[in-house]
Protein backbone atom coordinates (compact mmCIF):
# COMPACT_ATOMS: atom_id res chain seq x y z
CA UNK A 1 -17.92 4.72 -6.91
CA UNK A 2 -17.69 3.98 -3.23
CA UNK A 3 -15.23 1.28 -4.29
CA UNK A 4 -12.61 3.38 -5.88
CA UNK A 5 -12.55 5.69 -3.07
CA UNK A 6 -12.03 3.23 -0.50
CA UNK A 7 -9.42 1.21 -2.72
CA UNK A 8 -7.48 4.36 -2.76
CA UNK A 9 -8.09 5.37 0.66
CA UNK A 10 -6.87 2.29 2.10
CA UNK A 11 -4.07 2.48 -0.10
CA UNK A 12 -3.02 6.09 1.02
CA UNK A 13 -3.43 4.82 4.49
CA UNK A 14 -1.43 1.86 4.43
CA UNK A 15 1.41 3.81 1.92
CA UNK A 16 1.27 6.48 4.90
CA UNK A 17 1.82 4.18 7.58
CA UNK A 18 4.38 1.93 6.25
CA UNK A 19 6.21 5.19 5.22
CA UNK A 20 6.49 6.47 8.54
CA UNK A 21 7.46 3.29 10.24
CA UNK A 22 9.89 2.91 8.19
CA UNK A 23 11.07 6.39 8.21
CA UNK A 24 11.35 6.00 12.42
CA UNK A 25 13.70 2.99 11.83
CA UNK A 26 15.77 4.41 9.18
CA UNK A 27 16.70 7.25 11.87
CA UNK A 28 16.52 4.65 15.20
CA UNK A 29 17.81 1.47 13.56
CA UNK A 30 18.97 1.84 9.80
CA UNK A 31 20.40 -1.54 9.96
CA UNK A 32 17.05 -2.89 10.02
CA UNK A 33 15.67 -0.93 7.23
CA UNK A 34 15.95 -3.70 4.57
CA UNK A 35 14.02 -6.72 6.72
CA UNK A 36 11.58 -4.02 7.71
CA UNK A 37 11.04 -3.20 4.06
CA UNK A 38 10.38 -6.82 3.06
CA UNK A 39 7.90 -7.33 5.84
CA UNK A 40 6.10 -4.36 5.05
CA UNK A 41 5.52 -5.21 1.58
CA UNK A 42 4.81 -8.58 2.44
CA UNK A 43 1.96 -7.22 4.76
CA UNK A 44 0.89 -4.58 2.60
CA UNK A 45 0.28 -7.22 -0.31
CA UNK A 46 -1.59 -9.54 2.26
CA UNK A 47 -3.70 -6.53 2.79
CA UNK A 48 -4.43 -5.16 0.15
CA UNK A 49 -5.35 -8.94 -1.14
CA UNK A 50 -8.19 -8.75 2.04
CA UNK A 51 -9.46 -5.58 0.66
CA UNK A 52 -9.30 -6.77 -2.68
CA UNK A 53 -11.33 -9.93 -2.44
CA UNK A 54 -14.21 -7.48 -0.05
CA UNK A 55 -14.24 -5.31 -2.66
CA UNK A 56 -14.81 -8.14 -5.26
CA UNK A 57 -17.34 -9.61 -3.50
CA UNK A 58 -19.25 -6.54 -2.27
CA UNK A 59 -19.71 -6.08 -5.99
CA UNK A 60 -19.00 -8.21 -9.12
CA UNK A 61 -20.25 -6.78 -11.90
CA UNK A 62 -17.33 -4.09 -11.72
CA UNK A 63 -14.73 -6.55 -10.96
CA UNK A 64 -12.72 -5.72 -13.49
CA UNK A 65 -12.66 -2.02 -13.22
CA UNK A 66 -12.16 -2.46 -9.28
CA UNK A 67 -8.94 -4.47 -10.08
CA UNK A 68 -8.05 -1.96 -12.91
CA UNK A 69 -8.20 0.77 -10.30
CA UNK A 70 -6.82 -1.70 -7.23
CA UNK A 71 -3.61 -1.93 -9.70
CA UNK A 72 -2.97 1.21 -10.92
CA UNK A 73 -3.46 2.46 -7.08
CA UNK A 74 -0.99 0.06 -5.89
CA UNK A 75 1.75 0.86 -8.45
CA UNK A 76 1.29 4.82 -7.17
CA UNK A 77 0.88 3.71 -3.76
CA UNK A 78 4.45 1.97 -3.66
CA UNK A 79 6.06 4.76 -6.25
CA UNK A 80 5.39 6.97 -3.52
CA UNK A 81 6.37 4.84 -0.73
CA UNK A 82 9.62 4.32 -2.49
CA UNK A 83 10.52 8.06 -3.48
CA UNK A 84 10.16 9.08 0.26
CA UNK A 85 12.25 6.60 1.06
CA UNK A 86 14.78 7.50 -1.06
CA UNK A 87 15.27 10.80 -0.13
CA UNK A 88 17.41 12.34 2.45
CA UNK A 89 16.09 13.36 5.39
């Protein structure tokens, strides 16, 4: 149990912070907003691959449900991440 919540909880935190960074250069810089975009989802994945593989380790016997919930977490995650984004503000 202590796995899903931090799987998710990282993932809310990382969602949240790309989402405002990127928010601040849409309105400072909106030419940048593309190459920020790419770098953020590079660094997100790299990331969330860290957290991944502690989360693995810390416990494999529920590997597979860790990466079930890792997965289905992410998709949300970045769902999210792109429907702020997409709005007007």
């Amino acid at each position: 149990m202590f796995e899903t919540g931090f799987i998710i909880g990282l993932l809310a935190l990382l969602t949240w912070l790309v989402v405002r960074a990127l928010r601040q250069i849409r309105q400072t810089k909106p030419e940048f907003l593309v190459p920020a975009y790419l770098a953020t989802i590079a660094l997100k994945l790299l990331l969330s691959l860290a957290m991944l593989v502690v989360v693995l380790a810390h416990n494999p016997e529920k590997a597979r449900i860790n990466a079930l919930v890792f997965l289905v977490g992410y998709v949300l995650a970045t769902t999210v991440e792109v429907a702020v984004l997409w709005r007007k503000s």
